[in-house]
C-alpha atoms as a PDB file:
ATOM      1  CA  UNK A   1     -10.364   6.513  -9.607  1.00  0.00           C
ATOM      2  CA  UNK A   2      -7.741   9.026 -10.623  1.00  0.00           C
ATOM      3  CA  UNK A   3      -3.748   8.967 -11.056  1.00  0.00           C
ATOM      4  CA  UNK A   4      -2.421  12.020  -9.422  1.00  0.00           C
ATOM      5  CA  UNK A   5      -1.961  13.482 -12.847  1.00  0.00           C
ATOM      6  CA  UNK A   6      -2.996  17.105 -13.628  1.00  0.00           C
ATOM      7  CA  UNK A   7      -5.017  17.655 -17.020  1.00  0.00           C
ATOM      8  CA  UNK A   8      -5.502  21.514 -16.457  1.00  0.00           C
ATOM      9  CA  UNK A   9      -5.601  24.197 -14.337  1.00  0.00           C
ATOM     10  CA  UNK A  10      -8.795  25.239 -13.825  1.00  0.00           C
ATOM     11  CA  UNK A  11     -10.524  28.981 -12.692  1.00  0.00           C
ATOM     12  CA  UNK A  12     -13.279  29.089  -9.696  1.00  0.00           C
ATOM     13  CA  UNK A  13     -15.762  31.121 -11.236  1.00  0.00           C
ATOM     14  CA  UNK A  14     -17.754  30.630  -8.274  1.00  0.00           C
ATOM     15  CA  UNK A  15     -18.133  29.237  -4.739  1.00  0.00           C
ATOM     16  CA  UNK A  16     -21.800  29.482  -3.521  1.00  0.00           C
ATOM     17  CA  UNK A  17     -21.924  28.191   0.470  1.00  0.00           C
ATOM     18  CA  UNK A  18     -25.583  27.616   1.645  1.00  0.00           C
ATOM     19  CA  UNK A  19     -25.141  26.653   5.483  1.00  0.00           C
ATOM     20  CA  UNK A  20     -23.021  23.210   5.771  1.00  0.00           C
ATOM     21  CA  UNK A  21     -22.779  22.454   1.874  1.00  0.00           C
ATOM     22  CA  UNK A  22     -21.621  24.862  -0.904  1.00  0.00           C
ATOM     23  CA  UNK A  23     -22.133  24.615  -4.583  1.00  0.00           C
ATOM     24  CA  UNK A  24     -18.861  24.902  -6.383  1.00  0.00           C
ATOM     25  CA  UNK A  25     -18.507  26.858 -10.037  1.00  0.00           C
ATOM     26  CA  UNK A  26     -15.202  25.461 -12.464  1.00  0.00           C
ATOM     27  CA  UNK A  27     -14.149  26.921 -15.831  1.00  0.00           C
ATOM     28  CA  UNK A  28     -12.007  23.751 -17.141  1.00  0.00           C
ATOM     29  CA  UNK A  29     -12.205  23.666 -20.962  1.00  0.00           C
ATOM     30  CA  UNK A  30     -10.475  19.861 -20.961  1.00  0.00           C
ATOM     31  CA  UNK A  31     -12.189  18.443 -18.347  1.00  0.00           C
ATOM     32  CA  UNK A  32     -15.883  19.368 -19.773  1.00  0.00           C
ATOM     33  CA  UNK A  33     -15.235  18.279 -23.262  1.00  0.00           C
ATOM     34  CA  UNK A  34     -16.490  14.739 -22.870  1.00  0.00           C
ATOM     35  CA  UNK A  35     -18.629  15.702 -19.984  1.00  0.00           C
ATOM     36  CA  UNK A  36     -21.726  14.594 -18.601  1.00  0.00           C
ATOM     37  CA  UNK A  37     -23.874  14.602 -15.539  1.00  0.00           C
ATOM     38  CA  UNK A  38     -22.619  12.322 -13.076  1.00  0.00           C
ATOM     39  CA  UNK A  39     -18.997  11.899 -14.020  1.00  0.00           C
ATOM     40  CA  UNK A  40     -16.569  12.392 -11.704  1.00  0.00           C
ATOM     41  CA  UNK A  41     -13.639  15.607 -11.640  1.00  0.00           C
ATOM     42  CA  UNK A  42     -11.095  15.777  -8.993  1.00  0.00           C
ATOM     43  CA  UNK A  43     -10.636  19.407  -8.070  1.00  0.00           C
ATOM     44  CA  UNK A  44      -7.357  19.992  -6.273  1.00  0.00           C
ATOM     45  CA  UNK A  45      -7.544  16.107  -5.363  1.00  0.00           C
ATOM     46  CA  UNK A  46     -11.201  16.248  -3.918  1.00  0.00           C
ATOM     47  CA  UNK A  47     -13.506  13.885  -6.208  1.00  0.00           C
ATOM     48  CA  UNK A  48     -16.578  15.814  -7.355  1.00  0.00           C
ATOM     49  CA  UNK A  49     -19.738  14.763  -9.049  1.00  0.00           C
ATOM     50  CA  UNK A  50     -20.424  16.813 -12.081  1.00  0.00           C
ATOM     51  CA  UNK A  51     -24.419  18.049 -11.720  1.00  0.00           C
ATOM     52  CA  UNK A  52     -24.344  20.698 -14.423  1.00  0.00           C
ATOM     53  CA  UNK A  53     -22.042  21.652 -17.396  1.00  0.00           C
ATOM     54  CA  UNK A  54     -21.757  23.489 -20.411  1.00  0.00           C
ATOM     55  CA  UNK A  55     -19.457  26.034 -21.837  1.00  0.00           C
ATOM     56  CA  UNK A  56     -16.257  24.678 -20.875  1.00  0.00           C
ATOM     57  CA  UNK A  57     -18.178  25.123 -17.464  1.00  0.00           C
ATOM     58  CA  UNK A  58     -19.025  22.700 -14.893  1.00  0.00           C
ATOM     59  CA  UNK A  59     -20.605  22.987 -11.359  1.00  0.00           C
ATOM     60  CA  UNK A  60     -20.087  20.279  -8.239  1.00  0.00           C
ATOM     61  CA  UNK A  61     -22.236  20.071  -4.713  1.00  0.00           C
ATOM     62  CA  UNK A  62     -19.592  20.301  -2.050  1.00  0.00           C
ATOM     63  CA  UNK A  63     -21.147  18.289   0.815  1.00  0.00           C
ATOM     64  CA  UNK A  64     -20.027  19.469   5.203  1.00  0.00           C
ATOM     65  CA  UNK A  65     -17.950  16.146   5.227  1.00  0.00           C
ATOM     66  CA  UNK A  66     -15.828  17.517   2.290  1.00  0.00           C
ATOM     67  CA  UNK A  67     -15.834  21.404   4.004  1.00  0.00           C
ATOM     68  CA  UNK A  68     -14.455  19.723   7.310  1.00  0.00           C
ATOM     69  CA  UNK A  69     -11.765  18.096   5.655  1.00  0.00           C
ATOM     70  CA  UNK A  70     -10.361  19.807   2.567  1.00  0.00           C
ATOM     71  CA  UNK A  71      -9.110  23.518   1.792  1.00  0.00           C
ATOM     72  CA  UNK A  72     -12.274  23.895  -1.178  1.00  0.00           C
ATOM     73  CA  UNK A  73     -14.208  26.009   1.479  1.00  0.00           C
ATOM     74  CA  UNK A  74     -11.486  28.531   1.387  1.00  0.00           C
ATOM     75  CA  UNK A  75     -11.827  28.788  -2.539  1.00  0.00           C
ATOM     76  CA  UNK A  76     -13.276  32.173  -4.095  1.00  0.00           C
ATOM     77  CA  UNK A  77     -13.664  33.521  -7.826  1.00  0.00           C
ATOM     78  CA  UNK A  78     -10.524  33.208  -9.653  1.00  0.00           C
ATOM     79  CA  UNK A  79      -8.418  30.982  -7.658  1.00  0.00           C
ATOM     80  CA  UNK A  80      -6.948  28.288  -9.771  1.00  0.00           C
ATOM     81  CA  UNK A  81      -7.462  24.242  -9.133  1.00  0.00           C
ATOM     82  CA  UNK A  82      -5.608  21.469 -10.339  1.00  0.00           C
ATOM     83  CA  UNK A  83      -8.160  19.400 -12.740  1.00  0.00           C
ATOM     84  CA  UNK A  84      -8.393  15.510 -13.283  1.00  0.00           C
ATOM     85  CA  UNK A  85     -11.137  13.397 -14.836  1.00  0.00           C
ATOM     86  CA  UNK A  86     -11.439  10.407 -13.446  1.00  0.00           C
ATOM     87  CA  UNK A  87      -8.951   7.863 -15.314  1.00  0.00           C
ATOM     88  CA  UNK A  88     -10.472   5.407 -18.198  1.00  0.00           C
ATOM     89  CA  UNK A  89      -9.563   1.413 -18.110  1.00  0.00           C
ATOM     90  CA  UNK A  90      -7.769   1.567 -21.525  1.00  0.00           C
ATOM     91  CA  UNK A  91      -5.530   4.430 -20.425  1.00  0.00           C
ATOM     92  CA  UNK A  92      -2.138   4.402 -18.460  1.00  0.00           C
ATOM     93  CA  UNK A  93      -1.728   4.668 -14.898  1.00  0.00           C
ATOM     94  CA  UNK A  94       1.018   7.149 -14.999  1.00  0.00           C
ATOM     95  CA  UNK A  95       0.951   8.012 -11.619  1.00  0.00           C
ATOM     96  CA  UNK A  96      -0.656   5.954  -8.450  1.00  0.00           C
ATOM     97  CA  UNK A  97      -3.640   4.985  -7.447  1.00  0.00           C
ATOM     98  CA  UNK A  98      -5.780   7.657  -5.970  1.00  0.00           C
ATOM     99  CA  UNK A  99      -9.306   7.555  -5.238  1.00  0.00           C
ATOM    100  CA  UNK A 100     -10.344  11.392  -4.518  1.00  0.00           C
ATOM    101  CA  UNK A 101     -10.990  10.779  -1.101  1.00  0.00           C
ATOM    102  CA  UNK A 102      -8.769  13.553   0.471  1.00  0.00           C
ATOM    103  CA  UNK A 103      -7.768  12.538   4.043  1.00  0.00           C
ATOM    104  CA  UNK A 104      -6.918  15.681   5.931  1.00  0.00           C
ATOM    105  CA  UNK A 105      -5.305  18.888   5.132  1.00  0.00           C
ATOM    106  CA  UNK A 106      -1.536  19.611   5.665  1.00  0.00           C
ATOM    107  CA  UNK A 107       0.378  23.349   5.475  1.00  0.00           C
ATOM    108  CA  UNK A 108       3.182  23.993   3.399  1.00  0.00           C
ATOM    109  CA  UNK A 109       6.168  24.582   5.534  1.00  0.00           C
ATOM    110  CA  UNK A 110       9.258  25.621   3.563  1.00  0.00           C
ATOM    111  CA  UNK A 111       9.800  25.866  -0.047  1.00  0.00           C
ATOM    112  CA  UNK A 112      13.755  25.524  -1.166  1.00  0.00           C
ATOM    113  CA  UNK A 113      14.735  26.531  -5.082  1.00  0.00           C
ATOM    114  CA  UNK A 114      16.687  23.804  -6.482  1.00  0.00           C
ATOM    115  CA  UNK A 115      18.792  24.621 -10.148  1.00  0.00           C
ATOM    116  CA  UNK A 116      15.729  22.527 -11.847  1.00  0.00           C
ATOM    117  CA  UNK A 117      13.558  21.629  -9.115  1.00  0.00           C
ATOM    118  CA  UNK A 118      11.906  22.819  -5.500  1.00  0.00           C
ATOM    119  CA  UNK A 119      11.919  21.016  -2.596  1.00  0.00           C
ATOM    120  CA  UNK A 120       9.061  21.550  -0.656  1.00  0.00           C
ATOM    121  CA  UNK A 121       8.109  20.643   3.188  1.00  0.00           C
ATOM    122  CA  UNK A 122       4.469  20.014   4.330  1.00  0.00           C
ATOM    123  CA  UNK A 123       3.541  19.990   8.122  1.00  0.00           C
ATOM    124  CA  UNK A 124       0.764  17.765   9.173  1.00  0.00           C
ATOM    125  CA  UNK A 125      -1.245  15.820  11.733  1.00  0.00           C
ATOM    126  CA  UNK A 126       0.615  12.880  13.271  1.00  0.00           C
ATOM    127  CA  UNK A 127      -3.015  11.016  12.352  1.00  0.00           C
ATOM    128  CA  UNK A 128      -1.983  11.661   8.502  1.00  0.00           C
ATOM    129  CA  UNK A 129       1.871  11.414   8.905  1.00  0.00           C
ATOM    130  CA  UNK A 130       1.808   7.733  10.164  1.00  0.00           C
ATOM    131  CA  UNK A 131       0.836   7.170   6.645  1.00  0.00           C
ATOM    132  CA  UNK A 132       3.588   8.803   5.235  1.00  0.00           C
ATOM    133  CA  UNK A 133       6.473   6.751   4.059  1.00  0.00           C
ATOM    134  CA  UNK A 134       9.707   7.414   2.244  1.00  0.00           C
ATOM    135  CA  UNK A 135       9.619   6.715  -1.415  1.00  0.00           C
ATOM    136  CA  UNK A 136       6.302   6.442  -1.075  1.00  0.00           C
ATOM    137  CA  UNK A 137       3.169   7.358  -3.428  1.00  0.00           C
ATOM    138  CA  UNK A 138       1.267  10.762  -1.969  1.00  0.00           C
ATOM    139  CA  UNK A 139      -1.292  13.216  -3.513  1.00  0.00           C
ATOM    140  CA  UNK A 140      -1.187  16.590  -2.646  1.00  0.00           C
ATOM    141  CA  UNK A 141      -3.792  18.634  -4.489  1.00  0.00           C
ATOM    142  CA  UNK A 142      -4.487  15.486  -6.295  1.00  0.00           C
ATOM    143  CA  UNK A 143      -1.017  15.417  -7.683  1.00  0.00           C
ATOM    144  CA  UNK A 144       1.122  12.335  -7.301  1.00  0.00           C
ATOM    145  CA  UNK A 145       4.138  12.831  -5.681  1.00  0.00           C
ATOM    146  CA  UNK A 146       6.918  10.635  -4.327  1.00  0.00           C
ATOM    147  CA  UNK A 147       8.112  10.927  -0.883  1.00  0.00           C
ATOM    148  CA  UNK A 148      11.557  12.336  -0.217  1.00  0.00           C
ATOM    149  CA  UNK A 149      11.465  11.763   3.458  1.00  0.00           C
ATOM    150  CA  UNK A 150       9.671  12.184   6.682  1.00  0.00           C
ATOM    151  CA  UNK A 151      10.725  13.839   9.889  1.00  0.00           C
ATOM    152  CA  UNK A 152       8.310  12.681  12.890  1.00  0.00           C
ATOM    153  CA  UNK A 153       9.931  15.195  15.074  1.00  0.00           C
ATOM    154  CA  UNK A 154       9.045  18.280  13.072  1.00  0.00           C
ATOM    155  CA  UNK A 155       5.430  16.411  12.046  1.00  0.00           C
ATOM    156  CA  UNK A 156       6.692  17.231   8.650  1.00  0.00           C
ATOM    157  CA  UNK A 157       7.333  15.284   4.756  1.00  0.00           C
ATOM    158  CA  UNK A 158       9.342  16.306   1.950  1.00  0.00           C
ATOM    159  CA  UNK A 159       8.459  16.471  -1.650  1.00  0.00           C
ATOM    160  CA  UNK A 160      10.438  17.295  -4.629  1.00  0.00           C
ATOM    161  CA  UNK A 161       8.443  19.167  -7.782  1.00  0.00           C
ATOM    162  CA  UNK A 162      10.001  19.273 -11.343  1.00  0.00           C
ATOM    163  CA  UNK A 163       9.561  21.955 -13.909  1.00  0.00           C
ATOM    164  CA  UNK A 164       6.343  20.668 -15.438  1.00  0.00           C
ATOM    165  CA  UNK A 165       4.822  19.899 -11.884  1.00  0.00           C
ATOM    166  CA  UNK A 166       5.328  23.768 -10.743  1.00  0.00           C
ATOM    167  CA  UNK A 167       4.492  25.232 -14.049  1.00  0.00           C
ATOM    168  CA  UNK A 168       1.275  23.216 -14.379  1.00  0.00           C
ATOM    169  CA  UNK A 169      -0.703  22.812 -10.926  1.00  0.00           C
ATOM    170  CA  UNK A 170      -0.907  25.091  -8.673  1.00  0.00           C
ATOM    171  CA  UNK A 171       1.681  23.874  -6.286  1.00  0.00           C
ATOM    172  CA  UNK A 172       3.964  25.869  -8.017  1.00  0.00           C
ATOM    173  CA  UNK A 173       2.286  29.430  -7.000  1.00  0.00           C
ATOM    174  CA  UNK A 174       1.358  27.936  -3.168  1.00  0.00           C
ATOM    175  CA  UNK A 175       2.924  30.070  -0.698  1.00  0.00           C
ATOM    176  CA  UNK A 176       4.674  29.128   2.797  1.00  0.00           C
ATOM    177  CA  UNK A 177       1.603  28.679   4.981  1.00  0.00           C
ATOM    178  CA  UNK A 178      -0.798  27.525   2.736  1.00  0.00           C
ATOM    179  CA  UNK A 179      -3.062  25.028   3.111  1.00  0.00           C
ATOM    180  CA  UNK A 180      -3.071  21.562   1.124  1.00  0.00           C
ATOM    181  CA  UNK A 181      -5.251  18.437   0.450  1.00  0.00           C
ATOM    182  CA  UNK A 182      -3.353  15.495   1.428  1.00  0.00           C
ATOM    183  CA  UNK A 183      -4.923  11.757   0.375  1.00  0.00           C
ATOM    184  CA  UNK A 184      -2.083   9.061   1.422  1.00  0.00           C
ATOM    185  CA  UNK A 185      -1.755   6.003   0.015  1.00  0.00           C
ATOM    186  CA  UNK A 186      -4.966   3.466   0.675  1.00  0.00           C
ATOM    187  CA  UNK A 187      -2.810   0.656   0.518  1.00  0.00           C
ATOM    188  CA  UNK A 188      -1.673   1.709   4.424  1.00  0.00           C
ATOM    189  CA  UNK A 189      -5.195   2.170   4.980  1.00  0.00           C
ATOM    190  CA  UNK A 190      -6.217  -0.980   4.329  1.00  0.00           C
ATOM    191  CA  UNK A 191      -3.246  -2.832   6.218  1.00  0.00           C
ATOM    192  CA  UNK A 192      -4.075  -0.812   8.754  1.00  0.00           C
ATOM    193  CA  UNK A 193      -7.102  -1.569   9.431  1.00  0.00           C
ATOM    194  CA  UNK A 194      -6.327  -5.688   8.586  1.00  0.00           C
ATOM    195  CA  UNK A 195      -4.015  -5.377  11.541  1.00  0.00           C
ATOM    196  CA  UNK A 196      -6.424  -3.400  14.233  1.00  0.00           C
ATOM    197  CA  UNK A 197      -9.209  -5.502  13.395  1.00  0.00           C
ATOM    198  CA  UNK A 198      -7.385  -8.822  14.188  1.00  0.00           C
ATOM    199  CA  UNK A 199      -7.612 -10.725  10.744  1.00  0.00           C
ATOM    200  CA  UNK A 200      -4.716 -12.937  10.184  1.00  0.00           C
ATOM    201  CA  UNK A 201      -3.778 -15.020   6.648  1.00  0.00           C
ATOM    202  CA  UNK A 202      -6.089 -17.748   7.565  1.00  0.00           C
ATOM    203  CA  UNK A 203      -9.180 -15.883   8.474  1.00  0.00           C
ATOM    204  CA  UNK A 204      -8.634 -13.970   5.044  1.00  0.00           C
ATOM    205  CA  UNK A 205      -9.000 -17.733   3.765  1.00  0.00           C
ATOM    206  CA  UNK A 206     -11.614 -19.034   5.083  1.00  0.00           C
ATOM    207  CA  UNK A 207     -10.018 -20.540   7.929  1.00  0.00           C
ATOM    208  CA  UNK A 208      -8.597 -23.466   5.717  1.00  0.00           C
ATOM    209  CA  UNK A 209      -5.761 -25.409   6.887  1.00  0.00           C
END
C-alpha cells in the first residue's frame, strides 16, 4: 500500500520491451536505500516489484496487463517518474489510501497558472469518471490529490497542485495532452461492486435477524 506521496523523482535509465512485457530500468537514490528483492516501488502510481537493485539502481518486470493500462510503455531513457516505496505500519498516512493498482489512463486537458498554484483539468473515460467525486481522494501519477470538481459533460475533473506538488513530481513539467495514470478511490470500488452484486446489510451478517 502507498499514500499518494512522492519520495523522489526518479530517471528511466532504461525501458527494455520484449513482446507483451518490458523490463523497466530506475535510478532512484531514496527509494533503493533500504531496498531489497521483492519490495514494492510505485513508479508514477504503478506498483512494481523490485527484481534487481544496486547503485541507487533498481529494475521492475512490467507485465501486458500493466502496458494495456498505464502510460509506463511510453517511457524511454531519461524521462523522470514520480517514486514511492510502499508505506510502513509505524509511519503516517499523509495522504490516502492507494494501492498501486492504476485503473486507466486519463489526458491532461488544460493547465491554468494560479498566483501560488495551477489548476489543472484531466479528460477521461466515463468508465473512470463515475468514480470521480468532488472533494474526493484521487492519484494521478501516484500522487494524492483532492478533487476540485467534475464536469460529466466535458468527461473531465479538476485538480489543484501547490508549489511543492509541481516542483517535486512530474506533474509539474506534464504538458496539455499528456497522458496520466489515474487509480480512483477503492472505496467506490468496493461499494460498487456491494451494490451490483446484490448484497444487502443482512447478507453481510450472516443473515441474522
Amino acid at each position: 500500500m502507498f499514500t499518494g506521496i512522492i519520495e523522489e523523482l526518479g530517471t528511466v535509465e532504461s525501458l527494455d520491451v520484449d513482446g507483451n512485457a518490458a523490463r523497466l530500468t530506475i535510478r532512484g537514490p531514496r527509494v533503493t536505500e533500504d531496498a531489497a528483492h521483492g519490495a514494492s516501488i510505485a513508479v508514477n502510481g504503478c506498483c512494481l516489484t523490485v527484481v534487481e537493485y544496486g547503485g541507487g539502481v533498481f529494475t521492475a518486470d512490467v507485465m501486458r496487463e500493466t502496458l494495456q493500462r498505464t502510460s509506463l510503455g511510453g517511457l524511454e531513457k531519461g524521462s523522470p517518474v514520480n517514486l514511492e516505496r510502499a508505506v510502513a505500519a509505524h509511519e503516517r498516512l499523509g495522504g490516502h489510501i492507494v494501492q498501486g493498482h492504476v485503473d486507466g489512463t486519463g489526458t491532461i486537458a488544460s493547465r491554468t497558472p494560479g498566483e501560488r498554484w495551477e489548476d489543472v483539468r484531466i479528460a477521461t473515460s466515463p468508465e473512470i469518471l463515475k468514480y470521480v467525486a468532488e472533494k474526493g481522494s484521487i492519484a494521478i501519477d501516484g500522487v494524492s490529490l483532492t478533487v476540485t470538481d467534475v464536469d460529466d459533460a466535458t468527461g473531465t475533473f479538476g485538480v489543484s497542485l501547490i508549489p511543492t506538488t509541481l516542483e517535486l513530481t512530474v506533474l509539474g513539467a506534464n504538458k496539455v495532452g499528456d497522458t496520466v495514470n489515474l487509480e480512483v478511490d477503492v472505496i467506490a470500488k468496493y461499494v460498487e461492486r456491494l451494490l451490483t452484486a446484490g448484497v444487502t446489510p443482512s447478507s453481510v451478517a450472516g443473515g441474522n435477524k
